[in-house]
C-alpha atoms as a PDB file:
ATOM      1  CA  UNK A   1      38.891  41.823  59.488  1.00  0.00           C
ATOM      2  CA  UNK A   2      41.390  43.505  61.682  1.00  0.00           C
ATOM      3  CA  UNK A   3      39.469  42.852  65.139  1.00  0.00           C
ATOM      4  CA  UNK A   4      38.868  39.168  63.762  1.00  0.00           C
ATOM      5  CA  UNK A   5      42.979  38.437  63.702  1.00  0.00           C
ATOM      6  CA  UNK A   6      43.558  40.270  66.859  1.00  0.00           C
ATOM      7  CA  UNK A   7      40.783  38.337  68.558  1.00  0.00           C
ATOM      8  CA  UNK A   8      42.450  34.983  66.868  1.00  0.00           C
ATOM      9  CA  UNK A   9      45.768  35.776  68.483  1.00  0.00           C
ATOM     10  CA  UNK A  10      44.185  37.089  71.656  1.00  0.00           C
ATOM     11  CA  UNK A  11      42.389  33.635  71.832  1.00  0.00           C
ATOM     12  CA  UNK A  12      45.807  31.742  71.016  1.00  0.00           C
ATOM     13  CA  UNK A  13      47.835  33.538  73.347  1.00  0.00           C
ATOM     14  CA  UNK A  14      45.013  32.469  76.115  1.00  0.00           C
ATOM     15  CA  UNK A  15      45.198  29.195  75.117  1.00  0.00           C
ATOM     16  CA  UNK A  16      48.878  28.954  75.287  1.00  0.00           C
ATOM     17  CA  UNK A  17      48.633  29.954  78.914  1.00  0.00           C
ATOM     18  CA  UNK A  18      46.407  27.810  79.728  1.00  0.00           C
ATOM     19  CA  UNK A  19      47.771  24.823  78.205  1.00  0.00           C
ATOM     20  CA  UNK A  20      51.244  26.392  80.346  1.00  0.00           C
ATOM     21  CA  UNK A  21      49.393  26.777  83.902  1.00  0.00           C
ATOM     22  CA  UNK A  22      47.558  23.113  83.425  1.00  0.00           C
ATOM     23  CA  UNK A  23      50.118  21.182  85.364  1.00  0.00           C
ATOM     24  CA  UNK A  24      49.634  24.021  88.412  1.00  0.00           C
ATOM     25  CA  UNK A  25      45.435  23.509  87.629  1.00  0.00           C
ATOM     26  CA  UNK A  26      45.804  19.708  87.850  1.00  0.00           C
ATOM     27  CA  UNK A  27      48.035  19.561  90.640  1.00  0.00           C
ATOM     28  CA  UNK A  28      46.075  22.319  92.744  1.00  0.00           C
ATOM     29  CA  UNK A  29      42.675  19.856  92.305  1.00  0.00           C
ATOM     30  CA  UNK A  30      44.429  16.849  93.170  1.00  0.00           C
ATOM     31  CA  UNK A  31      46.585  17.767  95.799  1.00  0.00           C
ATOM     32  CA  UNK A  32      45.389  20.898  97.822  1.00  0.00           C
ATOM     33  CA  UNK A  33      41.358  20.659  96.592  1.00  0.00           C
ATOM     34  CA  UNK A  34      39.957  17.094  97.489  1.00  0.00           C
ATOM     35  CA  UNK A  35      42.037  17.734 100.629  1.00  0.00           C
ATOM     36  CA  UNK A  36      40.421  21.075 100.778  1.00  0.00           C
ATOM     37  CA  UNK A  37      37.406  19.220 100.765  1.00  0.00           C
ATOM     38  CA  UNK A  38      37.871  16.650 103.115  1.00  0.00           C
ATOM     39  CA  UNK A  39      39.101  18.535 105.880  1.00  0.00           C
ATOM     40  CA  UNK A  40      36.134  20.933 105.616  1.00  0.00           C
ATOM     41  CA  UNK A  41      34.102  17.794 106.130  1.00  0.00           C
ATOM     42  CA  UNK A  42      36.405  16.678 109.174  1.00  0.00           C
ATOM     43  CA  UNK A  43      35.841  20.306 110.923  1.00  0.00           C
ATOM     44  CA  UNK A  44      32.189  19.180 111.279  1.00  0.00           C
ATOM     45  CA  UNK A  45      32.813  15.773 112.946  1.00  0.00           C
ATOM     46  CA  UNK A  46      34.922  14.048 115.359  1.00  0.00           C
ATOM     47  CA  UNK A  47      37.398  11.234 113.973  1.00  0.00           C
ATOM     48  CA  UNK A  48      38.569   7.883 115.619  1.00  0.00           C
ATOM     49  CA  UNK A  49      41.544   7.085 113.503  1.00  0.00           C
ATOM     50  CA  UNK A  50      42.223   3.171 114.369  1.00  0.00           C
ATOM     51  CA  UNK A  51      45.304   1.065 112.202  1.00  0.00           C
ATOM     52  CA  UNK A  52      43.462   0.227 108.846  1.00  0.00           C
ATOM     53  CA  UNK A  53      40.247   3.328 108.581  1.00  0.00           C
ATOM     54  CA  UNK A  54      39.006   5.970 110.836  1.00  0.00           C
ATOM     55  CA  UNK A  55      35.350   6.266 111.773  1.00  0.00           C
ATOM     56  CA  UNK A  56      33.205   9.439 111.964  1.00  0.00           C
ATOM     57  CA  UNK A  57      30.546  11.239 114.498  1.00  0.00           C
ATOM     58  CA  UNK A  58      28.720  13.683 113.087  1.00  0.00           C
ATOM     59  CA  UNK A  59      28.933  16.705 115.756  1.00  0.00           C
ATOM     60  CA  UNK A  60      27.731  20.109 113.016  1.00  0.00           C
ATOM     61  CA  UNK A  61      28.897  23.800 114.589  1.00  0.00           C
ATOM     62  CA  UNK A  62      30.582  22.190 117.868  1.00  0.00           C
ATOM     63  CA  UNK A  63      34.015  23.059 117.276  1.00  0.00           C
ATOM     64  CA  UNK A  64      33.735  25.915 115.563  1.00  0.00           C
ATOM     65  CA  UNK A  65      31.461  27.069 118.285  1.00  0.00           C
ATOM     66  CA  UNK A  66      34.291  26.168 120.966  1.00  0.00           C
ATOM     67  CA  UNK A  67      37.017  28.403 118.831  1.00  0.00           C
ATOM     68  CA  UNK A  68      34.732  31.641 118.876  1.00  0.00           C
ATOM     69  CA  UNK A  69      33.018  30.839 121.938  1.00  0.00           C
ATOM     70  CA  UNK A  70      34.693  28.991 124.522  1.00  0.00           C
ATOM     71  CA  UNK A  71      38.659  28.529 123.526  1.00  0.00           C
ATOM     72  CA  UNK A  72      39.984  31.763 124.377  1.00  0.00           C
ATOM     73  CA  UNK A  73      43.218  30.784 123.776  1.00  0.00           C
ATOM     74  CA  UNK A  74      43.266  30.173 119.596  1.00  0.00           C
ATOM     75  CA  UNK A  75      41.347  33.231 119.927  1.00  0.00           C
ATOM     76  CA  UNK A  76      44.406  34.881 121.273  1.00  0.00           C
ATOM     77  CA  UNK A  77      46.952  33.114 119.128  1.00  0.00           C
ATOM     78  CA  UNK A  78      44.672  34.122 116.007  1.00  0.00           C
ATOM     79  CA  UNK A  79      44.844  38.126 116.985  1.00  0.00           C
ATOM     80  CA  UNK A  80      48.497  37.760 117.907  1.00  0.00           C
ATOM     81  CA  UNK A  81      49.172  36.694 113.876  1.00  0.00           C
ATOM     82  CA  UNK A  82      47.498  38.958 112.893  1.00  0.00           C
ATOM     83  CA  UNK A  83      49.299  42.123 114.754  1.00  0.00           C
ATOM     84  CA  UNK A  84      52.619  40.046 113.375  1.00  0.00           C
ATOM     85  CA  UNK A  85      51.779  40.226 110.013  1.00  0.00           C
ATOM     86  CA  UNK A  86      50.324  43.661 110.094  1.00  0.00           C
ATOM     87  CA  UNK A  87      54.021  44.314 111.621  1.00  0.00           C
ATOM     88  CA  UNK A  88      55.790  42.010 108.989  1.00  0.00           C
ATOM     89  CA  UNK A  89      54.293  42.869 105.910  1.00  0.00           C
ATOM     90  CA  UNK A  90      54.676  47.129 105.597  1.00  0.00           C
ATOM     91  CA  UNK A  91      58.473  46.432 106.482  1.00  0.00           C
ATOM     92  CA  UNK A  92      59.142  43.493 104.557  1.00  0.00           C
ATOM     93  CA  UNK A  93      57.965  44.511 101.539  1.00  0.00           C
ATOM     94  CA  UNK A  94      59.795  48.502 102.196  1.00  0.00           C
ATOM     95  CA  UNK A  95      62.882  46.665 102.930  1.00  0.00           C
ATOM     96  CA  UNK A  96      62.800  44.212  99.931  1.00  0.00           C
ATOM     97  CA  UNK A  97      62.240  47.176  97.593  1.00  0.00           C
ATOM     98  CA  UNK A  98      64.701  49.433  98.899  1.00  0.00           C
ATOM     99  CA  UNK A  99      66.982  46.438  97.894  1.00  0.00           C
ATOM    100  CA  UNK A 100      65.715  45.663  94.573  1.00  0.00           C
ATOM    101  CA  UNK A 101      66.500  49.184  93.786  1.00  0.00           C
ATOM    102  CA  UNK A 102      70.019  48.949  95.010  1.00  0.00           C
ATOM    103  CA  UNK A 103      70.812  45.732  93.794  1.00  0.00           C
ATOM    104  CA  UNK A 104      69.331  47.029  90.125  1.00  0.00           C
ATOM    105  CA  UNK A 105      72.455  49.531  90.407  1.00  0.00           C
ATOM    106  CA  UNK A 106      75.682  48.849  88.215  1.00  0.00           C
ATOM    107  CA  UNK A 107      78.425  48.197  90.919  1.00  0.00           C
ATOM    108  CA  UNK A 108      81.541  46.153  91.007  1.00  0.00           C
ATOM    109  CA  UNK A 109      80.418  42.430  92.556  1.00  0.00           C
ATOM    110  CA  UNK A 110      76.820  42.758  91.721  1.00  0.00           C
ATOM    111  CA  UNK A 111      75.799  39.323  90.843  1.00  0.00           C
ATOM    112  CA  UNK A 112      77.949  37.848  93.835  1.00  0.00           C
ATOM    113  CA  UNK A 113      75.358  40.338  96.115  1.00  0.00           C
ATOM    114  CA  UNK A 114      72.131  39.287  94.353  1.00  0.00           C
ATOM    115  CA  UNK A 115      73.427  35.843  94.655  1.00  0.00           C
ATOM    116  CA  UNK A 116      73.895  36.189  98.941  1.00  0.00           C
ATOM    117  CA  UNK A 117      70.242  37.745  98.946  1.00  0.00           C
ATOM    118  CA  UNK A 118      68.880  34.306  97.969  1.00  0.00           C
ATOM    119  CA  UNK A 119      71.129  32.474 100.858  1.00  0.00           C
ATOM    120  CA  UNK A 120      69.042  33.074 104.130  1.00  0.00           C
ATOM    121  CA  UNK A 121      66.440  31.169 102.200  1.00  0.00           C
ATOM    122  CA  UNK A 122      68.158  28.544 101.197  1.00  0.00           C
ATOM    123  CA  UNK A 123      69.444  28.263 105.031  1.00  0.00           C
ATOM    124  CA  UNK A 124      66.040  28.471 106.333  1.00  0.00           C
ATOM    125  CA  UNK A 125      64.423  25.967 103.770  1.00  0.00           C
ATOM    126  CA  UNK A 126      63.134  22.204 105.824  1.00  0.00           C
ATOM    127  CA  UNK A 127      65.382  20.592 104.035  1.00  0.00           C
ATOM    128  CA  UNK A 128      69.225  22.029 104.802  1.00  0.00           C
ATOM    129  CA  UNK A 129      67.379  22.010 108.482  1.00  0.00           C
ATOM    130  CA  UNK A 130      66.467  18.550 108.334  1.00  0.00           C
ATOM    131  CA  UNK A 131      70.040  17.735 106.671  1.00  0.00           C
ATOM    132  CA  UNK A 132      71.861  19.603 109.567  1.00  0.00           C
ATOM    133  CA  UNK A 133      69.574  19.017 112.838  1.00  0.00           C
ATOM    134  CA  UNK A 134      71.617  17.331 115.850  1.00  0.00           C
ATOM    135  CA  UNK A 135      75.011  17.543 114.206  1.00  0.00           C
ATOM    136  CA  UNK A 136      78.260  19.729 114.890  1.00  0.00           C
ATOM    137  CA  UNK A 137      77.781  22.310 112.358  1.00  0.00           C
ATOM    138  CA  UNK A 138      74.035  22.558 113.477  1.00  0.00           C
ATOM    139  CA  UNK A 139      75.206  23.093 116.910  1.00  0.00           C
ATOM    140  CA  UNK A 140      77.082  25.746 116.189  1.00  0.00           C
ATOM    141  CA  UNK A 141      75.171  27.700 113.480  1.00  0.00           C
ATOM    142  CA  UNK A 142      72.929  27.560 116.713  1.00  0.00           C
ATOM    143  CA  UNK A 143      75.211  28.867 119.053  1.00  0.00           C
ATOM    144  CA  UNK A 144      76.208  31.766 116.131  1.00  0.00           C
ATOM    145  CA  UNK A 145      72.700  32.549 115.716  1.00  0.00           C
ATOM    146  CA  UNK A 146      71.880  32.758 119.780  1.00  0.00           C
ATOM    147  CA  UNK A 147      75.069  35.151 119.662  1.00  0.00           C
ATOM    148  CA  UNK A 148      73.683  37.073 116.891  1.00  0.00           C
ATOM    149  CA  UNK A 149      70.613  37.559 118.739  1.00  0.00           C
ATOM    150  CA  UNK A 150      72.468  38.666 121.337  1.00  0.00           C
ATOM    151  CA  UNK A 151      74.408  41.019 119.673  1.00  0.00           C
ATOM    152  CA  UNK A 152      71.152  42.453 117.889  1.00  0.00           C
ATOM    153  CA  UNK A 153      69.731  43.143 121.319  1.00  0.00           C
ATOM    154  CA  UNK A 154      72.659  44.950 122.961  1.00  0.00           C
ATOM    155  CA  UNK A 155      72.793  47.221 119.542  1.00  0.00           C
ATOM    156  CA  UNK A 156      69.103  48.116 120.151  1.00  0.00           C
ATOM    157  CA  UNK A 157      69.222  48.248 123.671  1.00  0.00           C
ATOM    158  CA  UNK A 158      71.875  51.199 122.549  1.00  0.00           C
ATOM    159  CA  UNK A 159      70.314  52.411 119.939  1.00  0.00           C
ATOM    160  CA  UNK A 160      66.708  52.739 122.337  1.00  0.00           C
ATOM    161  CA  UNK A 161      68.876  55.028 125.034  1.00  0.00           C
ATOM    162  CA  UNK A 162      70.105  57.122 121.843  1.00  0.00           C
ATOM    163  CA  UNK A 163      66.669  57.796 121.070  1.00  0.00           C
ATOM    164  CA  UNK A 164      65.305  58.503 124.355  1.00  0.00           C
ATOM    165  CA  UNK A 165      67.818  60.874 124.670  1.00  0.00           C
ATOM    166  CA  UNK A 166      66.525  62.641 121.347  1.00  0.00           C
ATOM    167  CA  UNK A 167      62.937  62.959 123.228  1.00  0.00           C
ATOM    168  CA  UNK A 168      61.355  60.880 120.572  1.00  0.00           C
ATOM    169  CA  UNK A 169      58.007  59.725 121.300  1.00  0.00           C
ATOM    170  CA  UNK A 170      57.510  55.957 123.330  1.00  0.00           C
ATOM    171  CA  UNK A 171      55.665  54.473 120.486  1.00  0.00           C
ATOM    172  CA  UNK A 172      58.388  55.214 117.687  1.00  0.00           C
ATOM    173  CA  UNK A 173      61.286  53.932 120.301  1.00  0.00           C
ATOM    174  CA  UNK A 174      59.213  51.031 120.664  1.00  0.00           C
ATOM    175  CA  UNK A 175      58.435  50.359 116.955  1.00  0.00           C
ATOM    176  CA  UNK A 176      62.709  51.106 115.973  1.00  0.00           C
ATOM    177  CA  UNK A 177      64.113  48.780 118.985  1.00  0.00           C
ATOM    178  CA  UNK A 178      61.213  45.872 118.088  1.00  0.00           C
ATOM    179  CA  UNK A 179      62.553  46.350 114.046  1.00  0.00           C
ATOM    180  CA  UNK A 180      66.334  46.606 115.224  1.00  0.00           C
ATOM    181  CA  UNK A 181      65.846  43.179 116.507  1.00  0.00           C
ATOM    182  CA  UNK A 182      64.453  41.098 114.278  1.00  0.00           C
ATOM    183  CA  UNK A 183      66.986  42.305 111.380  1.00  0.00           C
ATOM    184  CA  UNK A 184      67.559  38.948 111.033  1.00  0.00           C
ATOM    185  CA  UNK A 185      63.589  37.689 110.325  1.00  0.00           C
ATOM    186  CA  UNK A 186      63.357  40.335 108.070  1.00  0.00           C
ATOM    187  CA  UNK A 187      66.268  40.148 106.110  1.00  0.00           C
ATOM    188  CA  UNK A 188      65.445  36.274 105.524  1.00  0.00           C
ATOM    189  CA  UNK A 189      61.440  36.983 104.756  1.00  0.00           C
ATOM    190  CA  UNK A 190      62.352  40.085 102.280  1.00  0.00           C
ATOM    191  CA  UNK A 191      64.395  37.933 100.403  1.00  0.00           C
ATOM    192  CA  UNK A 192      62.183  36.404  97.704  1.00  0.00           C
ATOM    193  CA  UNK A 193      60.031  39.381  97.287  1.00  0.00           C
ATOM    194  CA  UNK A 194      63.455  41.819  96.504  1.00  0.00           C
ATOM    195  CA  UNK A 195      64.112  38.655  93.616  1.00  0.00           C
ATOM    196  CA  UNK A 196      60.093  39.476  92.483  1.00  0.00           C
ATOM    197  CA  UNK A 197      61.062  43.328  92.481  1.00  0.00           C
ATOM    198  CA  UNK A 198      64.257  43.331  90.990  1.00  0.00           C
ATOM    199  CA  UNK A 199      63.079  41.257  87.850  1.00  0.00           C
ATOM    200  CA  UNK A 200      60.282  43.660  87.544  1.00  0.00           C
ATOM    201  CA  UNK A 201      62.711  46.822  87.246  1.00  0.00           C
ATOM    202  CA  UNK A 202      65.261  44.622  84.617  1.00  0.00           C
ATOM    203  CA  UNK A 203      62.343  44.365  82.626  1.00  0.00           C
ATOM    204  CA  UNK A 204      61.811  48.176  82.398  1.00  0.00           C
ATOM    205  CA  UNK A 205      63.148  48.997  78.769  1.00  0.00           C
ATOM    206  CA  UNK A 206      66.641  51.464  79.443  1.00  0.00           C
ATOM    207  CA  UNK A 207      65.064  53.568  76.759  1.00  0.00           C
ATOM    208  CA  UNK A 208      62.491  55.244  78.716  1.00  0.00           C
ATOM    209  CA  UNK A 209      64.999  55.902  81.228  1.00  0.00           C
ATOM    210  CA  UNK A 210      66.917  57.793  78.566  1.00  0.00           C
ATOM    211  CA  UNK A 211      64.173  59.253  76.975  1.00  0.00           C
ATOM    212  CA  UNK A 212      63.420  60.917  80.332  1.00  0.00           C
ATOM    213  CA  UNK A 213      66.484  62.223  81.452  1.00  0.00           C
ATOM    214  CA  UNK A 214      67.062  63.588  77.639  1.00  0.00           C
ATOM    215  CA  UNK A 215      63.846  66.022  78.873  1.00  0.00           C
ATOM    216  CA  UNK A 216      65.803  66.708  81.906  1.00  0.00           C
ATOM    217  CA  UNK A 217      63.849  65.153  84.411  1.00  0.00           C
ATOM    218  CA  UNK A 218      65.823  64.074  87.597  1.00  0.00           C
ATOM    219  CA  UNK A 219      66.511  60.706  89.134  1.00  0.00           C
ATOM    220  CA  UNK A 220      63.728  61.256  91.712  1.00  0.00           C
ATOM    221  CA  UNK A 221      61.040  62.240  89.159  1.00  0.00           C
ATOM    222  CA  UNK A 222      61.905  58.972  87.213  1.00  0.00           C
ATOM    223  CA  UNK A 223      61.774  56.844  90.262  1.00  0.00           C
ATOM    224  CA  UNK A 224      58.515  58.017  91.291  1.00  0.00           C
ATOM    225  CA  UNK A 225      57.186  58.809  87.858  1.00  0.00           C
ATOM    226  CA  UNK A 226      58.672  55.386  86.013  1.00  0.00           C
ATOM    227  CA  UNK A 227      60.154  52.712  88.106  1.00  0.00           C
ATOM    228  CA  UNK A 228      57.663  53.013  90.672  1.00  0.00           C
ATOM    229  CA  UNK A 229      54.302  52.829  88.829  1.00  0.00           C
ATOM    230  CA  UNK A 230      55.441  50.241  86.385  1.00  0.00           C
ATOM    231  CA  UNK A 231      56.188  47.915  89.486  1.00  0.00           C
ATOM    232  CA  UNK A 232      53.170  48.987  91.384  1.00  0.00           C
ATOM    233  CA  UNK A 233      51.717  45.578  90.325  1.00  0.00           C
ATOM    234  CA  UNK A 234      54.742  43.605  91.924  1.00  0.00           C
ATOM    235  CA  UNK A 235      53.785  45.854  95.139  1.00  0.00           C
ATOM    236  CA  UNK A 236      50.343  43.923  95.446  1.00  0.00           C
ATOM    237  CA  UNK A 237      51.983  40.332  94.291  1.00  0.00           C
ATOM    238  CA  UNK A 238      54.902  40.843  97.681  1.00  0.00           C
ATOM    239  CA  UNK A 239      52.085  41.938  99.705  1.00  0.00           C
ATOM    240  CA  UNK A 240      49.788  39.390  99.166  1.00  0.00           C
ATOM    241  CA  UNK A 241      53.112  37.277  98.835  1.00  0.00           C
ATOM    242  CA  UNK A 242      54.035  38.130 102.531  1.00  0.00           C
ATOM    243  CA  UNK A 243      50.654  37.730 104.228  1.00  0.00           C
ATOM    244  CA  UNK A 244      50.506  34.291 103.172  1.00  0.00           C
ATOM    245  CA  UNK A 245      54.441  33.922 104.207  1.00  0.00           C
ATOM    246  CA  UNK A 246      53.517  35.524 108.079  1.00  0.00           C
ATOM    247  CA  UNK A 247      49.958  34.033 108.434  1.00  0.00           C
ATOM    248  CA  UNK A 248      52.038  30.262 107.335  1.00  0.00           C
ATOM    249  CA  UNK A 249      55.207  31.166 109.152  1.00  0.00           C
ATOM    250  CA  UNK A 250      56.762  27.449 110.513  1.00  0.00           C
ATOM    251  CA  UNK A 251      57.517  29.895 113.825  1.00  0.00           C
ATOM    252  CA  UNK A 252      53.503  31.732 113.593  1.00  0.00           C
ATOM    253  CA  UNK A 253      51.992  30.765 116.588  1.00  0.00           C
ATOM    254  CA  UNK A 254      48.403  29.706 115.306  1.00  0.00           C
ATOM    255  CA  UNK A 255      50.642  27.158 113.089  1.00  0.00           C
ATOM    256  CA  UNK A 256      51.810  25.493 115.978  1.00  0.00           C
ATOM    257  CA  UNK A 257      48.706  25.435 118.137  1.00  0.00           C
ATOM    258  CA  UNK A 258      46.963  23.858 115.078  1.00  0.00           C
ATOM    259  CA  UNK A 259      50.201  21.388 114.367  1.00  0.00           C
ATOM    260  CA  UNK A 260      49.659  20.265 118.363  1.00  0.00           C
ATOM    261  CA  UNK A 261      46.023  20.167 118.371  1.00  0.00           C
ATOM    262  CA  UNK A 262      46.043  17.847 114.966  1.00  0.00           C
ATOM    263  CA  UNK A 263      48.847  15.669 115.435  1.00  0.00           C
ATOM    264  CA  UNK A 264      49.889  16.078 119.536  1.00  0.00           C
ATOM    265  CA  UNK A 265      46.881  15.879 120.744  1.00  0.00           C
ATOM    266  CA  UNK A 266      45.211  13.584 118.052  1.00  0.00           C
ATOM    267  CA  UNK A 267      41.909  16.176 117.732  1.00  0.00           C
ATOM    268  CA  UNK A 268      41.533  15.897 113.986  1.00  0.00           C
ATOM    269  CA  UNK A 269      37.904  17.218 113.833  1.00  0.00           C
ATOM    270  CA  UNK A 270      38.528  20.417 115.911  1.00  0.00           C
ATOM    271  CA  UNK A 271      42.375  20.402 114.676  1.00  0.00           C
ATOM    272  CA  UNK A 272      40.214  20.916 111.194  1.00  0.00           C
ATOM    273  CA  UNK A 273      38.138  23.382 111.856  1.00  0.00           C
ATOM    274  CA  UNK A 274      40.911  25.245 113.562  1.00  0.00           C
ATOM    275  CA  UNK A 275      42.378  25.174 109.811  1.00  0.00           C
ATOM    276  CA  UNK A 276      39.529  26.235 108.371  1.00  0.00           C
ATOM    277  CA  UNK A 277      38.617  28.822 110.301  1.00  0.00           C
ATOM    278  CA  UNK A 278      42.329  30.492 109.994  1.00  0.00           C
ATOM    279  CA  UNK A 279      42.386  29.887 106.491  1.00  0.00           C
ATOM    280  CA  UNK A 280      39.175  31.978 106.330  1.00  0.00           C
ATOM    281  CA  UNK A 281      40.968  34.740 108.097  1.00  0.00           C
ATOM    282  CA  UNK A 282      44.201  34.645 105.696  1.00  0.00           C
ATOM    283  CA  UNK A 283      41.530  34.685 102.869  1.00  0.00           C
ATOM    284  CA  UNK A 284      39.750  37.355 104.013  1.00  0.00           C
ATOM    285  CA  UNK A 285      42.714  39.742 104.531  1.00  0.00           C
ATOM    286  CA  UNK A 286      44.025  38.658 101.265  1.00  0.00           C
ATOM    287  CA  UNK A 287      40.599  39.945  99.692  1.00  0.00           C
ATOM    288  CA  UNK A 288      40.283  42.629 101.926  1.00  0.00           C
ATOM    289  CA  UNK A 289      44.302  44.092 100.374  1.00  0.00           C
ATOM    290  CA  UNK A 290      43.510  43.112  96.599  1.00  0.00           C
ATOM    291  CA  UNK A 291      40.478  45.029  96.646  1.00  0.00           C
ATOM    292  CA  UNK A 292      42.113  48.028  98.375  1.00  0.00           C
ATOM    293  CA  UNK A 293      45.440  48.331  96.722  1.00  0.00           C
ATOM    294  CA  UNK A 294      44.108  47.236  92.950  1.00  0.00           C
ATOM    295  CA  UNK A 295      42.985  50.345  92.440  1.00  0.00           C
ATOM    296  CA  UNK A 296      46.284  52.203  92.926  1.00  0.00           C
ATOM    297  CA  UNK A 297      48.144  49.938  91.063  1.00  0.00           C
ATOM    298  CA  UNK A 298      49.434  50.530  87.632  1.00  0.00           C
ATOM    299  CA  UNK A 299      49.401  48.310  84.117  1.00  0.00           C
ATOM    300  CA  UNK A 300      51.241  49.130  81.211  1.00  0.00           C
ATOM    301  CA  UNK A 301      51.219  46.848  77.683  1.00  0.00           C
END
């Protein structure tokens, strides 16, 4: 009898969540699945768009057969997102925890810091872009940002010379100046996964933290043996968060060469398949890190 009203409130629960992610359902079918759809369709064919319809020619396996075969250059842009986001994704998600775990501190002007996290992606969203573009203030946030770069690569220039002198090896110099200078990219990706971490340590009851010093155990056995594995599944939600964020990246180079080849260049068949088969590729790494990381990651009730 037990089981039976556990089951019954196991059921309700699952209905309430349902009922909660059916806006997200319907929304995903209407809006990203019949699309889905039709551009899969599109990939095999080429389309004459006039004013009022577009007509079709059916041409099968011909432009996907001209990305893997005979377009070298998507080829290139592909493997060039993908070494970015193997770069982006190990520091950005480092970075955004190292962060959270700050941020989670008690310090005088906490919530004004949490709150400046959030502002490079406000800044970088279309709209405050759109709102700003060909104006004064645009002009010079432009010229403040071009400084800024500069600045970023004198400091690394100097920093690189420091650790040449050190005898550190080429790679590692390479890796530190390349990080050193786009401080800025990171900063502004890591900010929505350090929001993702930081709610997952509030929501760690104090209690066990005082039940564990109490036994004497030290601030780096309870990070490693508390706060870590309870947001070990926030770990694989930023990763998979920032693959998606690099591989769709307004500034990733695939991106563009798709945007031209679609709406530049008016080739909406192999413009589609060019979306289709990158898409595969995002949905293969994202598979290819859930299956691999799933299995270190720990749940708690």
């Amino acid at each position: 009898m037990k089981n039976k009203k556990t089951l019954s409130f196991e059921r309700r629960q699952a209905r309430s969540g349902y009922i909660f992610c059916l806006p997200f359902i319907i929304g995903f079918i209407l809006f990203v699945g019949f699309p889905l759809i039709k551009v899969i369709g599109f990939s095999f064919h080429n389309l004459f768009v006039g004013t009022v319809t577009y007509d079709t020619e059916f041409v099968g396996l011909e432009h996907y057969n001209r990305i893997l075969f005979v377009d070298p250059d998507f080829r290139k842009t592909v493997v060039s997102s993908i070494g970015e986001m193997l770069f982006n994704v190990p520091v950005v998600v480092m970075f955004s925890f190292f962060i959270a775990s700050l941020l989670n501190q008690r310090f005088i002007g906490r919530t004004v810091f949490r709150a400046i996290l959030f502002l490079p992606v406000v800044f970088a969203s279309g709209l405050v872009t759109s709102i700003t573009s060909g104006d004064f203030i645009s002009n010079n946030m432009q010229n403040i940002g071009s400084l800024s770069g500069e600045s970023n690569a004198m400091f690394a220039g100097t920093f690189t010379d420091i650790l040449l002198e050190m005898d550190i090896g080429n790679g590692v110099v390479e890796f530190i100046e390349d990080l050193v200078s786009r401080i800025e990219d990171i900063t502004t990706m890591a900010a929505v996964p350090s929001v993702i971490f930081l709610s997952g340590m509030q929501s760690i009851s104090p209690s066990v933290f005082e039940a564990s010093y109490i036994e004497g155990a030290s601030g780096w056995d309870v990070f490693w043996k508390i706060t870590f594995p309870m947001v070990s599944p926030l770990v694989l939600v930023n990763i998979v968060y920032c693959i998606v964020d690099s591989f769709t990246s307004a500034t990733n180079t695939a991106i563009t060469s798709i945007h031209n080849v679609l709406f530049v260049n008016a080739k909406y068949g192999l413009g589609s398949a060019m979306a289709i088969f990158y898409l595969a590729i995002v949905g293969v790494f994202i598979a290819v890190v859930f299956v691999l990381i799933r299995r270190l990651v720990y749940y708690y009730d």
